[in-house]
C-alpha atoms as a PDB file:
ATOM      1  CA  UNK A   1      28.275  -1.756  -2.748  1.00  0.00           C
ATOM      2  CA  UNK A   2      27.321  -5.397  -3.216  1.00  0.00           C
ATOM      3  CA  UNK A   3      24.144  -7.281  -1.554  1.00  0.00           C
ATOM      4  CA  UNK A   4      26.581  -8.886   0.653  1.00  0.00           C
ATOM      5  CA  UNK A   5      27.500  -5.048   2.388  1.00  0.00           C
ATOM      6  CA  UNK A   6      24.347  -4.003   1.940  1.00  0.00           C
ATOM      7  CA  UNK A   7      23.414  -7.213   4.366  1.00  0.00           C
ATOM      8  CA  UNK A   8      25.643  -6.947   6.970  1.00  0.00           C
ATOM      9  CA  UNK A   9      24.808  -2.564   7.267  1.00  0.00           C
ATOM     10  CA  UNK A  10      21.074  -3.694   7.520  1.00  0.00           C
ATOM     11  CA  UNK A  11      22.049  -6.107  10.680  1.00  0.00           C
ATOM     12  CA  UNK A  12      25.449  -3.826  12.139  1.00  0.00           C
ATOM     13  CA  UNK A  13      23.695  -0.534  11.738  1.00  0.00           C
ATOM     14  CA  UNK A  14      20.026  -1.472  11.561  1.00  0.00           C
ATOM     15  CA  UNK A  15      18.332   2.386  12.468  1.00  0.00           C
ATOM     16  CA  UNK A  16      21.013   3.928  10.256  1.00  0.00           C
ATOM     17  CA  UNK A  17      20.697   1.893   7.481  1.00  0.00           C
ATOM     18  CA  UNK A  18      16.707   2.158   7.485  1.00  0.00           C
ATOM     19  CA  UNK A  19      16.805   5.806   7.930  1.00  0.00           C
ATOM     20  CA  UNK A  20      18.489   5.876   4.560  1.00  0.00           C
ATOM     21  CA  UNK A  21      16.432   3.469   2.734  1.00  0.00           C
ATOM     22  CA  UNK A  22      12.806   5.081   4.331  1.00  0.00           C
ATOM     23  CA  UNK A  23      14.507   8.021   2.581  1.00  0.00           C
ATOM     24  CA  UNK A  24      13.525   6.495  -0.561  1.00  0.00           C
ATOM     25  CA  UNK A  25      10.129   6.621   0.093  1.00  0.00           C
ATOM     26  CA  UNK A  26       7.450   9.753  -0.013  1.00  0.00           C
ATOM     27  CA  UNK A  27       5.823   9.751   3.401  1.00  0.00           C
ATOM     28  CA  UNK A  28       3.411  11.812   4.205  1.00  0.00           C
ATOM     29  CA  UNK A  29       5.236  12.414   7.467  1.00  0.00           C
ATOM     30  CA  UNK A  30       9.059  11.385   7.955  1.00  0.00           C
ATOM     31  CA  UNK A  31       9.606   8.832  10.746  1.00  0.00           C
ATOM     32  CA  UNK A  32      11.571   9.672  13.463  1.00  0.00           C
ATOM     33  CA  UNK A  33      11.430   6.704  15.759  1.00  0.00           C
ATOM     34  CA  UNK A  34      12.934   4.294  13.161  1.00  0.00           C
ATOM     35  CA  UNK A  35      13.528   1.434  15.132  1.00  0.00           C
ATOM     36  CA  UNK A  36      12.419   0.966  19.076  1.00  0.00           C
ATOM     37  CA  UNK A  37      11.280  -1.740  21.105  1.00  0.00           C
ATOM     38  CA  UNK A  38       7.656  -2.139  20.868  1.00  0.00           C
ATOM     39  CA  UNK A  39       5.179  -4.665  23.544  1.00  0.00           C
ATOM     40  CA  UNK A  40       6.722  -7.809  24.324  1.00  0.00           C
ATOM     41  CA  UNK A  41      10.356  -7.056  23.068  1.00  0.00           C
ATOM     42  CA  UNK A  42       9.221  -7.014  19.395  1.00  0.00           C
ATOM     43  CA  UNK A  43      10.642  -4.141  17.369  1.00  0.00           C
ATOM     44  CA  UNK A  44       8.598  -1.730  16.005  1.00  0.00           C
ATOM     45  CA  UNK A  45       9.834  -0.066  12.849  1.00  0.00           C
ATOM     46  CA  UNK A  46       9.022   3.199  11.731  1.00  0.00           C
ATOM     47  CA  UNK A  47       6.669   3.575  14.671  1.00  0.00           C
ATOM     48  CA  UNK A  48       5.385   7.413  14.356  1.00  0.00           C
ATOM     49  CA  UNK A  49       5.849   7.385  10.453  1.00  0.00           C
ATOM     50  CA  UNK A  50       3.012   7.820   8.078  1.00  0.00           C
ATOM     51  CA  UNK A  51       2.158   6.715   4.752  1.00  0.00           C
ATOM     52  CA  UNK A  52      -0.815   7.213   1.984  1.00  0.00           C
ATOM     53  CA  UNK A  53      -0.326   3.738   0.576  1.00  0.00           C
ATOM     54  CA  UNK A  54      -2.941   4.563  -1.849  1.00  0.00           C
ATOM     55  CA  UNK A  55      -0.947   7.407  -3.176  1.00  0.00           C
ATOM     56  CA  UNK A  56       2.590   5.543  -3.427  1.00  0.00           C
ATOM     57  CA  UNK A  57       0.697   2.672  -5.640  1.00  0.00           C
ATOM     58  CA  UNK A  58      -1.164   4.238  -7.213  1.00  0.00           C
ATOM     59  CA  UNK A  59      -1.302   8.519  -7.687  1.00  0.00           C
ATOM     60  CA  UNK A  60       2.489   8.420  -7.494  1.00  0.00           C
ATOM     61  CA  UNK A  61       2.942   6.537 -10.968  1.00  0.00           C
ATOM     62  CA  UNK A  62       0.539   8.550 -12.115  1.00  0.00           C
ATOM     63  CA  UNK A  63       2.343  12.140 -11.130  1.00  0.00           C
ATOM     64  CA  UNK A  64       5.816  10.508 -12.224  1.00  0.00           C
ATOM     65  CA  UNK A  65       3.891   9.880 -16.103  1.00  0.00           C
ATOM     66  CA  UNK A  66       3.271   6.401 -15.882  1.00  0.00           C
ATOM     67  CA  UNK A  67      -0.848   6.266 -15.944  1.00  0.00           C
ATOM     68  CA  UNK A  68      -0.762   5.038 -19.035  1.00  0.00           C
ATOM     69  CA  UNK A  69       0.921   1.693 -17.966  1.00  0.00           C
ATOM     70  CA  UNK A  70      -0.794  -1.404 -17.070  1.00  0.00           C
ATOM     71  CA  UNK A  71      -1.127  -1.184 -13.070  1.00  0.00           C
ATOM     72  CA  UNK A  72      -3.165  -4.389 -12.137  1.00  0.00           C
ATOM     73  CA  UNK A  73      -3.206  -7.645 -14.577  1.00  0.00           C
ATOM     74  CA  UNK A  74      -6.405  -9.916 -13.768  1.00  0.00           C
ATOM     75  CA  UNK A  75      -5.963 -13.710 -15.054  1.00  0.00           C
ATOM     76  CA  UNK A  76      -8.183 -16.192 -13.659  1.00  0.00           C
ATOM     77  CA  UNK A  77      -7.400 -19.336 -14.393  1.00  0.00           C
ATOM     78  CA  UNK A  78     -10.733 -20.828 -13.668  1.00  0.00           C
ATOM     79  CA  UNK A  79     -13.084 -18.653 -15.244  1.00  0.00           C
ATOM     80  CA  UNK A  80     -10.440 -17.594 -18.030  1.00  0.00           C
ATOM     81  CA  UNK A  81     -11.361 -13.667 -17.113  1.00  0.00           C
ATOM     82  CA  UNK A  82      -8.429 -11.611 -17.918  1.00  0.00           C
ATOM     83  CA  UNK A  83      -9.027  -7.947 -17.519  1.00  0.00           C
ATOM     84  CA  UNK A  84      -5.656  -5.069 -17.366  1.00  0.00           C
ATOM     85  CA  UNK A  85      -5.890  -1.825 -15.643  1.00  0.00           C
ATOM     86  CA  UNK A  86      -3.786   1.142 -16.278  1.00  0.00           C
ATOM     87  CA  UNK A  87      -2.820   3.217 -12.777  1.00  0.00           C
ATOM     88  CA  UNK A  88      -4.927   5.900 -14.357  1.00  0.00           C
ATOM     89  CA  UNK A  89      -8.087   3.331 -14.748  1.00  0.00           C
ATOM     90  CA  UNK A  90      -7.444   1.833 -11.293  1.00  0.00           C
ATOM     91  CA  UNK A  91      -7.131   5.562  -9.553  1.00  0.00           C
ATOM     92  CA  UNK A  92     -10.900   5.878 -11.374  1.00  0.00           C
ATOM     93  CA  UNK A  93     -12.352   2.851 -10.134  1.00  0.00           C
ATOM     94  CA  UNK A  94     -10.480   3.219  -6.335  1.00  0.00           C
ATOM     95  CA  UNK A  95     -12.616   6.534  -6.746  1.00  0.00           C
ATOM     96  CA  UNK A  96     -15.695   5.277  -7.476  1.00  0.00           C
ATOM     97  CA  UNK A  97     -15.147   2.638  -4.733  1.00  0.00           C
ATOM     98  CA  UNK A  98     -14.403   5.266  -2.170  1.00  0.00           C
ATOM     99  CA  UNK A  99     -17.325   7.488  -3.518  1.00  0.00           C
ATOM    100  CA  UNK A 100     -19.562   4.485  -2.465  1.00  0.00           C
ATOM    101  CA  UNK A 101     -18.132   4.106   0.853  1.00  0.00           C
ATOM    102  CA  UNK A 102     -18.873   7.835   2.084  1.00  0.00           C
ATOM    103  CA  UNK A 103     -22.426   7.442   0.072  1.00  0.00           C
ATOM    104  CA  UNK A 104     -23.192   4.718   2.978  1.00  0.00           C
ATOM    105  CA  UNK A 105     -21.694   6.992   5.487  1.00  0.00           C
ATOM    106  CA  UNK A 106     -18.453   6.540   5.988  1.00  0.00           C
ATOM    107  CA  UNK A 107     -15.624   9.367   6.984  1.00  0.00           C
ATOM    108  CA  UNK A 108     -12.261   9.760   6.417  1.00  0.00           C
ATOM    109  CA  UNK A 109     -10.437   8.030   8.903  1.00  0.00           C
ATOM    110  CA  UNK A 110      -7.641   4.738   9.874  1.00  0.00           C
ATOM    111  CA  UNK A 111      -9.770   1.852   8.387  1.00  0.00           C
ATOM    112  CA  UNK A 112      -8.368  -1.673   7.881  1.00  0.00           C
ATOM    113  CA  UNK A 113      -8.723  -3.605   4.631  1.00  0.00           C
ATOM    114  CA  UNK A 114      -8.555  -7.024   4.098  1.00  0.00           C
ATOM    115  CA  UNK A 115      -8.521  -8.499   0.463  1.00  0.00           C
ATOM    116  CA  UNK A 116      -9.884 -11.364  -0.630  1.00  0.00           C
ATOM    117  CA  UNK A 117      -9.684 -12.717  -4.119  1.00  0.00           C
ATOM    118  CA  UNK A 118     -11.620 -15.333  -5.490  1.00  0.00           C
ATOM    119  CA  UNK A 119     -12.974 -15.292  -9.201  1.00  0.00           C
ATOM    120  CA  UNK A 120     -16.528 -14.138  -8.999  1.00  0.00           C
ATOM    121  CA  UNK A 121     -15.567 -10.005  -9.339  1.00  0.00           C
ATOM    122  CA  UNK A 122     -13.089  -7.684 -10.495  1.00  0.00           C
ATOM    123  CA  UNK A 123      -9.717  -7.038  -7.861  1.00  0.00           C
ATOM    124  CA  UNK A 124     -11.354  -3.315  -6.604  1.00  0.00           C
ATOM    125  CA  UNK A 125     -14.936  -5.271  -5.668  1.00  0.00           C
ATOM    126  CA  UNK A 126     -12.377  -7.025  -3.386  1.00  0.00           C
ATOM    127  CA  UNK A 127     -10.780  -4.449  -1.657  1.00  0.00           C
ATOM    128  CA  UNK A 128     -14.445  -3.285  -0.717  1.00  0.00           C
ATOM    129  CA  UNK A 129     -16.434  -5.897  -0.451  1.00  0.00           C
ATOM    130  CA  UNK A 130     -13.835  -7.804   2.029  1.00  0.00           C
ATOM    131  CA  UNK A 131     -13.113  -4.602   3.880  1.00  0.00           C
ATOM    132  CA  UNK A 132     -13.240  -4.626   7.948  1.00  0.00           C
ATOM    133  CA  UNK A 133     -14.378  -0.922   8.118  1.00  0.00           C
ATOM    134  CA  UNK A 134     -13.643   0.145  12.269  1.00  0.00           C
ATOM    135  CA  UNK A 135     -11.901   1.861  13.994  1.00  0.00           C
ATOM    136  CA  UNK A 136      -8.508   1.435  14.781  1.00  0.00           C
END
């Protein structure tokens, strides 16, 4: 199949054809709703799915014997930092990152993160420092 049929199945058969490419992906829980109309008229896709993004970028790699290979390349071009990360490396400092969050008191729950990157820290002091921790 060419990128041409593989177009016009995602736009004749759009809930069939993401069915089978979700099936690609490890959720944590299968979506069954793949495509319905959400608020307003805009579609919501994969609406009652779940997914441990943490686990797909990261722990996945890992488990399929690639935590040895370079996960997250640093290069700042204006303070000429360059630091690499392996997946095994960034699962250990995601770790310590989370192990500082529940030290201050936070629990296991639906948290949004929003990452900012500038050049004054590494890329996980990001994720942390920039995080909107509430609920959903």
């Amino acid at each position: 199949m060419d990128m041409e049929d593989l177009f016009n199945r995602s736009i004749e058969h759009k809930a069939q054809f993401w069915k089978e490419q979700a099936g690609e992906i490890r959720w944590t829980k299968f979506p069954e709703q793949i495509l319905t109309d959400g608020e307003n008229g805009y579609p919501q896709w994969f609406a009652d799915g779940e997914l441990n993004i943490c686990h797909l970028c990261i722990d996945q790699h890992i488990e399929d014997g690639f935590g040895d290979q370079p996960a997250v390349i640093y290069d700042s071009p204006v303070t000429g930092k360059k630091s690499t990360y392996t997946f095994s490396q960034a699962k250990e400092e995601i770790s310590k990152l989370a192990g500082g969050l529940i030290s201050l008191g936070f629990k296991e729950r639906r948290y949004r993160c929003y990452l900012h990157a500038d050049d004054s820290a590494d890329p996980f002091c990001h994720a942390g420092l920039c995080a909107d921790w509430r609920d959903p």
